[in-house]
C-alpha atoms as a PDB file:
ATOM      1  CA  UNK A   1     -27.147   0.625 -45.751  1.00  0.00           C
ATOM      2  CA  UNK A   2     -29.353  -2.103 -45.948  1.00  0.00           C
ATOM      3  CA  UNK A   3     -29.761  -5.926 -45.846  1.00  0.00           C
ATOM      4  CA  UNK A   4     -32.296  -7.712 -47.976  1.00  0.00           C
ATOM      5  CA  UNK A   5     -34.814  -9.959 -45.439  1.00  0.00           C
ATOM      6  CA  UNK A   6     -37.974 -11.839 -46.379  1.00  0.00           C
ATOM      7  CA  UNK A   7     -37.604  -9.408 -49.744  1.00  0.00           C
ATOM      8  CA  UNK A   8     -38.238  -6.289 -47.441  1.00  0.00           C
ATOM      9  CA  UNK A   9     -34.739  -4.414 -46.618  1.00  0.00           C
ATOM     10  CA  UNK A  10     -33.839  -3.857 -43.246  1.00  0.00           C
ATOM     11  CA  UNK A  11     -32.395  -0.242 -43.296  1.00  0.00           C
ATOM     12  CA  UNK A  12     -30.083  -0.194 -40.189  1.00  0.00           C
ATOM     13  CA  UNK A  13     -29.554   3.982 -40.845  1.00  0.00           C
ATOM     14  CA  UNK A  14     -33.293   4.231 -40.222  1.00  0.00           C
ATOM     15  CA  UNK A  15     -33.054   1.970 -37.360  1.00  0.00           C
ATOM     16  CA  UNK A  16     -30.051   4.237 -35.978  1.00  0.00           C
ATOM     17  CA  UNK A  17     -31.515   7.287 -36.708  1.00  0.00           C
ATOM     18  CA  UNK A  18     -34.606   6.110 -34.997  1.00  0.00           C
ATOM     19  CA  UNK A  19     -32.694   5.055 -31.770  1.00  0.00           C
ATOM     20  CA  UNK A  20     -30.697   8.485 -31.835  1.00  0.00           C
ATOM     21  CA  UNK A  21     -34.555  10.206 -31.531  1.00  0.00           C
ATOM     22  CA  UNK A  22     -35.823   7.763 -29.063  1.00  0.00           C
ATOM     23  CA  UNK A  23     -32.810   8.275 -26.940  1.00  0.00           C
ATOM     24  CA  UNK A  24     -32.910  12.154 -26.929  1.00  0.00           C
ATOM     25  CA  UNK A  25     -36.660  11.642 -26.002  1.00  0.00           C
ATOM     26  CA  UNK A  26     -35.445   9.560 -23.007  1.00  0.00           C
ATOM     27  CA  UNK A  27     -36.086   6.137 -24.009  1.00  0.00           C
ATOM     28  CA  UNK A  28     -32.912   4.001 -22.859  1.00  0.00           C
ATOM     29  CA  UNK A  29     -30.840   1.292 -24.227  1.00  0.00           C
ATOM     30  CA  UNK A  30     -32.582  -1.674 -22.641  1.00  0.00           C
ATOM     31  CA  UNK A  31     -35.672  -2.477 -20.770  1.00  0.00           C
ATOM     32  CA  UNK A  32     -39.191  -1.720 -21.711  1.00  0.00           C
ATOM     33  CA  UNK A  33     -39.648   0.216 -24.790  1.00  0.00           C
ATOM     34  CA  UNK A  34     -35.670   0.041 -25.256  1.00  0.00           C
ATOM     35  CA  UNK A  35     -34.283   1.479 -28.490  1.00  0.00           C
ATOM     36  CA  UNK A  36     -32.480  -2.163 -29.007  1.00  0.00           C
ATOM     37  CA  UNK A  37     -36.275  -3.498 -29.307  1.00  0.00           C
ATOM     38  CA  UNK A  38     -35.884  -3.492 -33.831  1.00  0.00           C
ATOM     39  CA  UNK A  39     -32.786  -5.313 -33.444  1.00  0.00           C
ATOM     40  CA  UNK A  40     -33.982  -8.046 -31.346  1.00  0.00           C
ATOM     41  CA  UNK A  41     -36.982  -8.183 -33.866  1.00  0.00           C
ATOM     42  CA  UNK A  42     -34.901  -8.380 -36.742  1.00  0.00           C
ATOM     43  CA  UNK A  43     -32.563 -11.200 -34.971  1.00  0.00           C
ATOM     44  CA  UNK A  44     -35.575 -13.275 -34.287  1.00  0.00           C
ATOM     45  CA  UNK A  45     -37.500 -12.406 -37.606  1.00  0.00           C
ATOM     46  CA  UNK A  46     -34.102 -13.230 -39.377  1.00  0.00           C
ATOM     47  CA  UNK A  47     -34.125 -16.560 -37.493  1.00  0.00           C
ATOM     48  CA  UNK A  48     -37.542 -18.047 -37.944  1.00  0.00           C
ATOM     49  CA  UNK A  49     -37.154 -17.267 -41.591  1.00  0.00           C
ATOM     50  CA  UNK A  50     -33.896 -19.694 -41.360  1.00  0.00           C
ATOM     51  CA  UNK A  51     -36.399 -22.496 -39.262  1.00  0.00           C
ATOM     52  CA  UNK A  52     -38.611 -22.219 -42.376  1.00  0.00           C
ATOM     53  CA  UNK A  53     -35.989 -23.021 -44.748  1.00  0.00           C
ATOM     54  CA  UNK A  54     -34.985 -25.422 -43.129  1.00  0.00           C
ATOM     55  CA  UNK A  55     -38.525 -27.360 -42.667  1.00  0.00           C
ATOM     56  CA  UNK A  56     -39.225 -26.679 -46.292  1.00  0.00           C
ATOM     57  CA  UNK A  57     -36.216 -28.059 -47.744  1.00  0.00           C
ATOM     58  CA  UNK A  58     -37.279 -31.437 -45.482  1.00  0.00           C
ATOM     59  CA  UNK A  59     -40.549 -31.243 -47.064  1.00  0.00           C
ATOM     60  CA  UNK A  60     -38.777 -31.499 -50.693  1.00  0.00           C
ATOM     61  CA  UNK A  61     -37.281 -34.563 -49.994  1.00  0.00           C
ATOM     62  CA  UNK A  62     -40.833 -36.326 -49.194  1.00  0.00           C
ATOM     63  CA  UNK A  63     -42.291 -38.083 -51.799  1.00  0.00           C
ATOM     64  CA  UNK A  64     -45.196 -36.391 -53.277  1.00  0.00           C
ATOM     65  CA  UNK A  65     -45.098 -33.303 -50.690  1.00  0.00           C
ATOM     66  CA  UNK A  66     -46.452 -30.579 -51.990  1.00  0.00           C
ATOM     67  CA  UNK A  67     -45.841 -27.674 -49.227  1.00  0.00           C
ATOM     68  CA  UNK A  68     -45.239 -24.790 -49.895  1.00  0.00           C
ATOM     69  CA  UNK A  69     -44.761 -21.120 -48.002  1.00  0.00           C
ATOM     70  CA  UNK A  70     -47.962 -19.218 -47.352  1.00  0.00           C
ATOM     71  CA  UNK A  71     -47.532 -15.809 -45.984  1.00  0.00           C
ATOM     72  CA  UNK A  72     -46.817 -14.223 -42.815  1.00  0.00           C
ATOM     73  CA  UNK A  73     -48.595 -13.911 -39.416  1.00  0.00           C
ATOM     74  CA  UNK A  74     -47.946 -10.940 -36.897  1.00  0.00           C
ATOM     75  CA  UNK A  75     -48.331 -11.488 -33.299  1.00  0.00           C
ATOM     76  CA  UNK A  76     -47.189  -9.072 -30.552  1.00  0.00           C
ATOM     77  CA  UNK A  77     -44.434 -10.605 -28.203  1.00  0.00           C
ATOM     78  CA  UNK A  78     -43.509  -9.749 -24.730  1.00  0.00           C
ATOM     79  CA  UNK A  79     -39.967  -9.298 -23.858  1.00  0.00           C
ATOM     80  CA  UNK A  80     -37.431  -7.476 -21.140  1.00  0.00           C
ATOM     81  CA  UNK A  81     -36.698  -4.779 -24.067  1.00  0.00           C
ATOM     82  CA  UNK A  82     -40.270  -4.061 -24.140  1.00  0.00           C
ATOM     83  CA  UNK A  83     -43.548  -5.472 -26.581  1.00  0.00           C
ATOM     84  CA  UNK A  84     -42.958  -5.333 -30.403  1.00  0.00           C
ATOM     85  CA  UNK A  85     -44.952  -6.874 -33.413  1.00  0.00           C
ATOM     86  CA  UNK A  86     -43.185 -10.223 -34.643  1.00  0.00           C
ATOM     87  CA  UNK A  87     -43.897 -11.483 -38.116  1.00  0.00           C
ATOM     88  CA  UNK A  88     -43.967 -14.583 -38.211  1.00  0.00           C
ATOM     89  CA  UNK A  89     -44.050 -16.953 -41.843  1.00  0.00           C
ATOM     90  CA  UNK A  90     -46.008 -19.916 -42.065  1.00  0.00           C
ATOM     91  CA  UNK A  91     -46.461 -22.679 -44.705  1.00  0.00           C
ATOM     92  CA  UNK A  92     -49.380 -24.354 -46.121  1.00  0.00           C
ATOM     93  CA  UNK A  93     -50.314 -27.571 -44.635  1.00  0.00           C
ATOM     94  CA  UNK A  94     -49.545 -26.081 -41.139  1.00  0.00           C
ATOM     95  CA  UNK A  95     -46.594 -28.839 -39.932  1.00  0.00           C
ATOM     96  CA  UNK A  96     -43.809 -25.798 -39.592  1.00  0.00           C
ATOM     97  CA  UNK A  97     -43.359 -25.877 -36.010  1.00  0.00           C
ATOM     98  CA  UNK A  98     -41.137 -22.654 -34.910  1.00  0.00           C
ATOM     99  CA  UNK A  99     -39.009 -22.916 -32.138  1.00  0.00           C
ATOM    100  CA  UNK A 100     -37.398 -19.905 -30.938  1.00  0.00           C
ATOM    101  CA  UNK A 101     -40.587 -18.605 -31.017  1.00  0.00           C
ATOM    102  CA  UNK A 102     -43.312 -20.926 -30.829  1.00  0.00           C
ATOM    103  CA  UNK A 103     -46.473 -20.637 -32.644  1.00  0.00           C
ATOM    104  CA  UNK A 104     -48.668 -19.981 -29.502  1.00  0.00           C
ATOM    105  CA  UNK A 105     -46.041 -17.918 -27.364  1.00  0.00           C
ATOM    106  CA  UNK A 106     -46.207 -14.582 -26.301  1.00  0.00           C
ATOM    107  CA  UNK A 107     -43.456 -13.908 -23.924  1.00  0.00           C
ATOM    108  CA  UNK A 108     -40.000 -14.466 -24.714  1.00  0.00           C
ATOM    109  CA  UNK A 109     -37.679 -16.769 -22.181  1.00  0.00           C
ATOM    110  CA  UNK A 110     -36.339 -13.604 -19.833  1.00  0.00           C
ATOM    111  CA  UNK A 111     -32.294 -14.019 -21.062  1.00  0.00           C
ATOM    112  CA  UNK A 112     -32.902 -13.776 -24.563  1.00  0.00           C
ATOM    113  CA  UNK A 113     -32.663 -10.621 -25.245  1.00  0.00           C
ATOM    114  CA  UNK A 114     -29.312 -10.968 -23.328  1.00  0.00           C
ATOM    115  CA  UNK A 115     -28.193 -13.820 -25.211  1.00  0.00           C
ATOM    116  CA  UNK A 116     -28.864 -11.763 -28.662  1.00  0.00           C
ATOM    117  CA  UNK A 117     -27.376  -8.960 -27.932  1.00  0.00           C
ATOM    118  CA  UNK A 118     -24.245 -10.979 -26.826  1.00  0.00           C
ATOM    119  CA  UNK A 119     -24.178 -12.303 -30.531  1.00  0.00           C
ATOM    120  CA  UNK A 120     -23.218  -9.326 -31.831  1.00  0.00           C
ATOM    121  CA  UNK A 121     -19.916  -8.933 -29.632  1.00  0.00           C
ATOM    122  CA  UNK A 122     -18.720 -12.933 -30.260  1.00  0.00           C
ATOM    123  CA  UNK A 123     -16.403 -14.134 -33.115  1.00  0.00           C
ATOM    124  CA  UNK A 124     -17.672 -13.739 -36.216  1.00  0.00           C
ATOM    125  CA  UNK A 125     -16.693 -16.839 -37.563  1.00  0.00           C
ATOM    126  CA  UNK A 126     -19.866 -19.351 -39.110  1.00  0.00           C
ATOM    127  CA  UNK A 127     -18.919 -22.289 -36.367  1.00  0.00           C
ATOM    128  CA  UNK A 128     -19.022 -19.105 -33.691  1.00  0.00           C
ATOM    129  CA  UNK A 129     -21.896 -17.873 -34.368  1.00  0.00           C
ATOM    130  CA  UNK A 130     -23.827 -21.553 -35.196  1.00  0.00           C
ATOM    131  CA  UNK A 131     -22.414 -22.637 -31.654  1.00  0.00           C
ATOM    132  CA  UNK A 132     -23.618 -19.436 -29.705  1.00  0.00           C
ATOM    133  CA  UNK A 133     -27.621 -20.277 -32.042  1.00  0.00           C
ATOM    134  CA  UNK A 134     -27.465 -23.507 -30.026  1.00  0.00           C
ATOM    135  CA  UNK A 135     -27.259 -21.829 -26.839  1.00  0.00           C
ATOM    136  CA  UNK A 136     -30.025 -19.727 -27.844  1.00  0.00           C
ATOM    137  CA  UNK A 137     -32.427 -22.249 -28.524  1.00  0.00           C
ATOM    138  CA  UNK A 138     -31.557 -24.003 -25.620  1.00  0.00           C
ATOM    139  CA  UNK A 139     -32.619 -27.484 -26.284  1.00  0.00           C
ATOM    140  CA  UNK A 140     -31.581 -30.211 -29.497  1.00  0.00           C
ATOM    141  CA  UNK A 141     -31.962 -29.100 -33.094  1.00  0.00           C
ATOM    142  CA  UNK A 142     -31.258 -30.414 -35.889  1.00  0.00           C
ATOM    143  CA  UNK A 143     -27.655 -29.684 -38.193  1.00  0.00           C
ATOM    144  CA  UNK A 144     -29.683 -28.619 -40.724  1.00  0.00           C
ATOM    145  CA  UNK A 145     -31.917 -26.366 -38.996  1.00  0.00           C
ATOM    146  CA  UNK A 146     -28.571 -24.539 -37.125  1.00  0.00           C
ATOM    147  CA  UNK A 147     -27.303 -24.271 -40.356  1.00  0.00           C
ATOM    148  CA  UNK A 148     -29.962 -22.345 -42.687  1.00  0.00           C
ATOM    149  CA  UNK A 149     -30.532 -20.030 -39.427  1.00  0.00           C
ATOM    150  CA  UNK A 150     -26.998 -19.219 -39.314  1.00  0.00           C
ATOM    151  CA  UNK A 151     -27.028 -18.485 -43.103  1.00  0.00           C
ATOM    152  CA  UNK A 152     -29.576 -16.035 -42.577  1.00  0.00           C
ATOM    153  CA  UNK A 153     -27.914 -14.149 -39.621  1.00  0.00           C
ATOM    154  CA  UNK A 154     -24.040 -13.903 -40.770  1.00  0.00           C
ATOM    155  CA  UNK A 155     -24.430 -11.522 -42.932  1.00  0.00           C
ATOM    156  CA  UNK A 156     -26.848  -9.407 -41.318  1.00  0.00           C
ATOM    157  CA  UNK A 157     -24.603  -8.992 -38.082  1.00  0.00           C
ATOM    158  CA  UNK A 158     -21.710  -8.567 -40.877  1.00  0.00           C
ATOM    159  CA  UNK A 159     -23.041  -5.820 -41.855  1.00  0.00           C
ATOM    160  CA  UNK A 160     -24.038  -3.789 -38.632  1.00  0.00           C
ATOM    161  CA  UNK A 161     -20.558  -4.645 -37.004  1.00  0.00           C
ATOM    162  CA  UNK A 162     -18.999  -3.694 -40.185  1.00  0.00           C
ATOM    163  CA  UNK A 163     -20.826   0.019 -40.370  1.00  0.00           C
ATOM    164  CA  UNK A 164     -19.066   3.070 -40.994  1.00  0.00           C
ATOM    165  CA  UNK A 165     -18.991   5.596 -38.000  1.00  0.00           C
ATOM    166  CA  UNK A 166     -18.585   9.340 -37.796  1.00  0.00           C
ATOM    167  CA  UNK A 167     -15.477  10.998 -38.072  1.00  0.00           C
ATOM    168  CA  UNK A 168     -15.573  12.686 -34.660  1.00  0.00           C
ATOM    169  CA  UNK A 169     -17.387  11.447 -31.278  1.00  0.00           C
ATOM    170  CA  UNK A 170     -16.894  14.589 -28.234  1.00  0.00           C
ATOM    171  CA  UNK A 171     -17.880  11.684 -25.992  1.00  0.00           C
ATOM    172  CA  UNK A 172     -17.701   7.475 -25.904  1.00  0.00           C
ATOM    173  CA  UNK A 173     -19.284   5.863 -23.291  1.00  0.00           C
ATOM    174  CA  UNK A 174     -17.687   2.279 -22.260  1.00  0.00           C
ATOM    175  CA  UNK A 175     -19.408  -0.504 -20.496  1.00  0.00           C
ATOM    176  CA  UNK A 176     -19.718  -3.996 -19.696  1.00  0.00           C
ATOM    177  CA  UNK A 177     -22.549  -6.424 -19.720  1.00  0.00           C
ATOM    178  CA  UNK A 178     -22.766 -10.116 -18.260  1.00  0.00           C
ATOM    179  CA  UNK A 179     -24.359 -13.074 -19.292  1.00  0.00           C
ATOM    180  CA  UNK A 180     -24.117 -16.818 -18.835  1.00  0.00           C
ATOM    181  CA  UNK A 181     -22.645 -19.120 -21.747  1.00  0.00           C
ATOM    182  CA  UNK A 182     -21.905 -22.560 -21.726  1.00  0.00           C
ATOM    183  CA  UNK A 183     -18.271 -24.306 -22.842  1.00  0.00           C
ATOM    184  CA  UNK A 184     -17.670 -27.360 -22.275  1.00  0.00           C
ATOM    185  CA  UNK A 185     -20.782 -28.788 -20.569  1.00  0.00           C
ATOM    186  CA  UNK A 186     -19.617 -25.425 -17.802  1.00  0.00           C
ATOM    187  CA  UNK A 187     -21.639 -22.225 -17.582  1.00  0.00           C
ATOM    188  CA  UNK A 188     -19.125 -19.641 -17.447  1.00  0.00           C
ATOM    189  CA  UNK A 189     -19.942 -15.862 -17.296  1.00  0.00           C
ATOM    190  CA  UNK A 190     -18.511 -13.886 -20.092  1.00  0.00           C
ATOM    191  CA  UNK A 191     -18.320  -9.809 -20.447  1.00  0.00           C
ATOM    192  CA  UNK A 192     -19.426  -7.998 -23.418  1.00  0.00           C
ATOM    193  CA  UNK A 193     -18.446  -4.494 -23.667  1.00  0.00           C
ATOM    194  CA  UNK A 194     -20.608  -2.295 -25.408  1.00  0.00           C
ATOM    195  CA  UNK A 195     -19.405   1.728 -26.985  1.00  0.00           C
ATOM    196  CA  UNK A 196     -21.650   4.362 -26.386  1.00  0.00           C
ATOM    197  CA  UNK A 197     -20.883   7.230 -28.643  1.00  0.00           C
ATOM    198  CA  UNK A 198     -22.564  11.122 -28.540  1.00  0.00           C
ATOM    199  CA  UNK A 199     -21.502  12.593 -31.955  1.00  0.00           C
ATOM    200  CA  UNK A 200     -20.957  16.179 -32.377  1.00  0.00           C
ATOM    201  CA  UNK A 201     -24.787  17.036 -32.587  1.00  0.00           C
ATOM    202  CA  UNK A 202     -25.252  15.151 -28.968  1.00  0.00           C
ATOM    203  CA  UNK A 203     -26.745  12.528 -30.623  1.00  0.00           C
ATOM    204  CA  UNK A 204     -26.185   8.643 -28.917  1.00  0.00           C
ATOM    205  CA  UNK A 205     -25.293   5.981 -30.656  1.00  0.00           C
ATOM    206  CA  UNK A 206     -24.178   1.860 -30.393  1.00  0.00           C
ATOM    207  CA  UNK A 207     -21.061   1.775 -32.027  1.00  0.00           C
ATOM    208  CA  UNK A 208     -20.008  -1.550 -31.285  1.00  0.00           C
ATOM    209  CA  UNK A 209     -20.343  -4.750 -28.954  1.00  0.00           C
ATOM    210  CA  UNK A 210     -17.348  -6.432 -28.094  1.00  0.00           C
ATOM    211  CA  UNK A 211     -16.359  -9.771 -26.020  1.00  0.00           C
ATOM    212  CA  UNK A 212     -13.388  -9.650 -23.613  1.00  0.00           C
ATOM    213  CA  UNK A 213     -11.987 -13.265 -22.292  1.00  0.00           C
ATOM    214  CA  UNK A 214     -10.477 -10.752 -20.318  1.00  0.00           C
ATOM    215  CA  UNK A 215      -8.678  -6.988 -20.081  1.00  0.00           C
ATOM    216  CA  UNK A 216      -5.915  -5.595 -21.114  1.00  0.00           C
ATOM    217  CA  UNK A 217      -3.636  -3.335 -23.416  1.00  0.00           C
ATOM    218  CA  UNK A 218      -3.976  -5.306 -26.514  1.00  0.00           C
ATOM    219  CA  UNK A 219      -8.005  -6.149 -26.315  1.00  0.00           C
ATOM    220  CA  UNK A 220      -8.478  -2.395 -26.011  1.00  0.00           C
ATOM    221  CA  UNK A 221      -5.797  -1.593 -28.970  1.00  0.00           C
ATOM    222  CA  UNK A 222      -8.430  -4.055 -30.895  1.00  0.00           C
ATOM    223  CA  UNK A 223     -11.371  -2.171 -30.266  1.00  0.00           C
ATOM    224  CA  UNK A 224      -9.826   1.129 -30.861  1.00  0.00           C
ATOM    225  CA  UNK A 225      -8.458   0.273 -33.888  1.00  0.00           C
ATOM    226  CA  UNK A 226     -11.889  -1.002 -35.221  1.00  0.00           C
ATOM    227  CA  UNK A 227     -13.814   1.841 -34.161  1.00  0.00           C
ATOM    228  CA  UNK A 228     -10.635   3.901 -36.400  1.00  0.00           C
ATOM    229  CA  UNK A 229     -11.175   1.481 -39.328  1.00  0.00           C
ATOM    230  CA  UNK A 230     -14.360   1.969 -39.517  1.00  0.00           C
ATOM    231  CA  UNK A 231     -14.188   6.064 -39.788  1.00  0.00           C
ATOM    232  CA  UNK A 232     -13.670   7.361 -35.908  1.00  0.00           C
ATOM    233  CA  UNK A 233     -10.421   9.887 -36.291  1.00  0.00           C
ATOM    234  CA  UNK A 234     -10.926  11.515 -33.210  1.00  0.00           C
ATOM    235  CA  UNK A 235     -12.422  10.940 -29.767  1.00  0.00           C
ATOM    236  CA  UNK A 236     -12.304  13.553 -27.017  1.00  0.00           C
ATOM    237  CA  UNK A 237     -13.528  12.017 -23.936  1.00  0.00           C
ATOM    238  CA  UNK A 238     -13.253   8.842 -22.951  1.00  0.00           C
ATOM    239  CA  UNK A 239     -15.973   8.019 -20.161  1.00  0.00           C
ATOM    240  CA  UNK A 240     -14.828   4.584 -18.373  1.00  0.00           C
ATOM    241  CA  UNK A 241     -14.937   3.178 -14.733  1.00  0.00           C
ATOM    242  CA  UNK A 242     -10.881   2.219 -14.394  1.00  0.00           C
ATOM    243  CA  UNK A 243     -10.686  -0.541 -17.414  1.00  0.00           C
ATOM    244  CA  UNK A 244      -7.515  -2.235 -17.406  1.00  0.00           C
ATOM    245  CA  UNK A 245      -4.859  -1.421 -20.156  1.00  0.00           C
ATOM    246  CA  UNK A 246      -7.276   1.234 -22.027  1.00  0.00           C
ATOM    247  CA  UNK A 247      -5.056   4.092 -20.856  1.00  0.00           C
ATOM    248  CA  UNK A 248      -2.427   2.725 -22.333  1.00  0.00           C
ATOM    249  CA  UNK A 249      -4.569   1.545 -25.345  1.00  0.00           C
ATOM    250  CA  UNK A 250      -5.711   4.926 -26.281  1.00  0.00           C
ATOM    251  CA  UNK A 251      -3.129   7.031 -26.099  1.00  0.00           C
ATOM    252  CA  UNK A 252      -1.736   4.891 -28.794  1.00  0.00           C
ATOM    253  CA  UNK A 253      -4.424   4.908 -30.830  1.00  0.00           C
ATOM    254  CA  UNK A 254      -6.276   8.537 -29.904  1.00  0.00           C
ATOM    255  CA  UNK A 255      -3.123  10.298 -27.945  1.00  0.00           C
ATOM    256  CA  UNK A 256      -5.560  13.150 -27.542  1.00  0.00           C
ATOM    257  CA  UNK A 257      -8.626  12.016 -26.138  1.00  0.00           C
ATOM    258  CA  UNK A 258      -9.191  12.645 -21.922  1.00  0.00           C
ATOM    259  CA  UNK A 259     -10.188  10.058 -19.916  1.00  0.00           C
ATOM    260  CA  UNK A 260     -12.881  10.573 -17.307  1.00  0.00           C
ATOM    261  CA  UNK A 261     -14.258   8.117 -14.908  1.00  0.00           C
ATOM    262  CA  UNK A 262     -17.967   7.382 -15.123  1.00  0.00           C
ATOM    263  CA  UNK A 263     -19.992   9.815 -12.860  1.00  0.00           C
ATOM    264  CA  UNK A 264     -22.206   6.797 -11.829  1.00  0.00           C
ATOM    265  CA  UNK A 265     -19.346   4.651 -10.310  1.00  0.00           C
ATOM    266  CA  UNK A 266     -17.637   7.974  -8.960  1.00  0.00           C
ATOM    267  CA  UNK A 267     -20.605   9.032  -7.129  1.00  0.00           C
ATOM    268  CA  UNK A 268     -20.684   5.077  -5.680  1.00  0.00           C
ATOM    269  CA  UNK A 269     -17.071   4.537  -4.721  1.00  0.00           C
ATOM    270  CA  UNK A 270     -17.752   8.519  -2.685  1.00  0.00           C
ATOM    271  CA  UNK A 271     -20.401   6.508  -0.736  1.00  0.00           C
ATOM    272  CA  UNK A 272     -17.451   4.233   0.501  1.00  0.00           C
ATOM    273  CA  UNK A 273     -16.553   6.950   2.632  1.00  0.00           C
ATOM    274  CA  UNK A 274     -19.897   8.578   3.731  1.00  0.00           C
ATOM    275  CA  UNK A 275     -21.667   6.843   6.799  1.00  0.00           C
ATOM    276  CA  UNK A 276     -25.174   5.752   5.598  1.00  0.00           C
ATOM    277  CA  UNK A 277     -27.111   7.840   7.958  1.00  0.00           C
ATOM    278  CA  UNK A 278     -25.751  10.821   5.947  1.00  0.00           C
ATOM    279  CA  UNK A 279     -25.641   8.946   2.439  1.00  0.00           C
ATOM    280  CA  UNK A 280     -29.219  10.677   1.640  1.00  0.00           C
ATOM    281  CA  UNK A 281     -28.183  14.339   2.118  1.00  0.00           C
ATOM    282  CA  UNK A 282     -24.550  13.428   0.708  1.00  0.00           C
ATOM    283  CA  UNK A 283     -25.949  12.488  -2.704  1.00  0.00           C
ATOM    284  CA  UNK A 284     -28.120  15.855  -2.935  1.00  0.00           C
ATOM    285  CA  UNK A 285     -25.618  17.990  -2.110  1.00  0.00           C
ATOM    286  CA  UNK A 286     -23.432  16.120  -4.491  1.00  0.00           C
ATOM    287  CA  UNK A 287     -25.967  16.422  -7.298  1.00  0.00           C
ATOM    288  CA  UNK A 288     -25.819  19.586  -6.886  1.00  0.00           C
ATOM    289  CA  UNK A 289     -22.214  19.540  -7.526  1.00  0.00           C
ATOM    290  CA  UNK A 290     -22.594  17.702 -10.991  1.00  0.00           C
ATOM    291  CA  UNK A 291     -25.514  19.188 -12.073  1.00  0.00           C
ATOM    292  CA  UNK A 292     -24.139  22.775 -12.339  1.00  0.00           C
ATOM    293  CA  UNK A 293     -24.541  24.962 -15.452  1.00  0.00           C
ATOM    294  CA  UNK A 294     -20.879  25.935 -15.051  1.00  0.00           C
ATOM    295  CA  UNK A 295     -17.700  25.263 -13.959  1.00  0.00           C
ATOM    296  CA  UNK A 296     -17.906  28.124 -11.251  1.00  0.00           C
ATOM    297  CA  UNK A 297     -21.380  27.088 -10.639  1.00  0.00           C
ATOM    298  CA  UNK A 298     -19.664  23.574  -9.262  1.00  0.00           C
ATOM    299  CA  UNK A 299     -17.068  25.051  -7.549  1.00  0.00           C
ATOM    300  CA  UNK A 300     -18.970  26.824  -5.810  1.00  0.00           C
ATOM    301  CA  UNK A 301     -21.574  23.804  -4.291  1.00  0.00           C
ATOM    302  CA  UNK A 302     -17.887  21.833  -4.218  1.00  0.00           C
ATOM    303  CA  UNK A 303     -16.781  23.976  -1.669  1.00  0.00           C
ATOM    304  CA  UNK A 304     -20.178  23.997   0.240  1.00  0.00           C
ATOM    305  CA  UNK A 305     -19.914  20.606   0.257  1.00  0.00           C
ATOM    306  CA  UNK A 306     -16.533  20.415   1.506  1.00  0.00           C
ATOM    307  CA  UNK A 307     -17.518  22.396   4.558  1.00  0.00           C
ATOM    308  CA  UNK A 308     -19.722  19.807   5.955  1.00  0.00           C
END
């Protein structure tokens, strides 16, 4: 599966089957050295190519202009998912003046790897996705310039939201992330949910991103049916931390999967109920509890636990 960029494919199988390794060597979603690093690259690389297009189709309509494109730079770029090299294409006479990148930066503004990664769970209509590029960019530009970067970006988000998924996943992961967007001259903060999947090999994958304006039944049926459009026919855990109406949700789309709360926000809704001068020897003990190699393992530490 790939999508043709700058005449150099972006495979987005080798970029999943590249996560999938860096995961299982412990590298996590986000933050430094995060496996979402080649799909912020992409994003940007996609964009600056549309910022190109856009100055050179100005430069036609000058009298006489003669510019033309002239290679690509690399630079290495600093950003909260961790350093990565960032080609960068550049024109003739030097006037192309990048902006979400600029020619001279190095570090990227702190939210937009945030903002990017929210793309991918917004509408996917052209006026959707052009609006969310101006928050992006943060400041004035032009029509045109929205435009040709939008051209370049629809499809390639098409295509990775579109992917086909395996046929079976033991175990989905669902959770949310925030980030600020403005509407209406407001900043509002909006939830994107993102699915977590460990196929039958324990490898982890992104399956999908999706925005919630807010919970319920019929969001839930929406996600569950995409993830079964696009190949899921089974799911046999469901890990979540008490999401409204996806109970409901699931058993009408996967009436056999289990669902189990999220071991992270179990162990911190225990520590309600634990004074904090014994939180410390709480959470070992506890760890000991989920940590076992067996079911009678856990009982067993369950029960010491119990007795204190």
């Amino acid at each position: 599966m790939q999508i043709e960029h700058a005449n150099l494919p972006f495979d987005f199988e080798d970029f999943k089957t590249k996560a999938i390794s860096d995961m299982k060597a412990g590298r996590s979603l986000v933050g430094k050295d995060g496996v979402f690093t080649p799909l912020i690259k992409e994003f940007l690389e996609a964009a600056l190519e549309g910022e190109l297009a856009s100055h050179m189709a100005s430069c036609l309509e000058e009298p006489g202009n003669q510019n033309r494109r002239n290679g690509k730079g690399v630079k290495t770029v600093q950003s909260p998912m961790g350093a990565f090299e960032l080609e960068t294409p550049r024109d003739r006479e030097g006037s192309f003046e990048p902006q979400i990148v600029k020619k001279r930066q190095t570090v990227l503004n702190a939210s937009l790897d945030d903002k990017i990664l929210g793309l991918y769970g917004l509408g996917m209509s052209y006026q959707d996705i052009a609006s969310h590029l101006k928050e992006i960019y943060d400041f004035d530009v032009s029509p045109s310039a929205i435009s040709a970067v939008t051209d370049k970006l629809v499809p390639l988000i098409a295509e990775w939201r579109s992917r086909p998924l395996d046929a079976v996943y033991p175990i989905i992961f669902l959770d949310g992330m925030y980030f600020k967007s403005r509407e209406n001259g407001k900043v509002a903060t909006k939830v994107i949910y993102n699915i977590l999947g460990v196929n039958q090999e324990g490898r982890k994958d992104i399956l999908g991103f999706y925005a919630a304006e807010s919970e319920g039944a019929n969001f839930w049926l929406g996600v569950l049916n995409d993830l079964k459009e696009r190949g899921v026919q089974d799911v046999l855990i469901a890990c979540i931390d008490g999401l409204t109406g996806f109970p409901e949700a699931i058993k009408g789309v996967f009436p056999k999967t289990e669902i189990q709360l999220c071991i992270v926000h179990q162990i911190r809704n225990s520590l309600k109920y634990v004074a904090s001068k014994n939180q410390k020897e709480f959470m070992k003990d506890l760890k000991e509890v989920y940590q076992a190699s067996s079911k009678d393992n856990a009982e067993y530490h369950l029960l010491n636990l119990e007795e204190k």
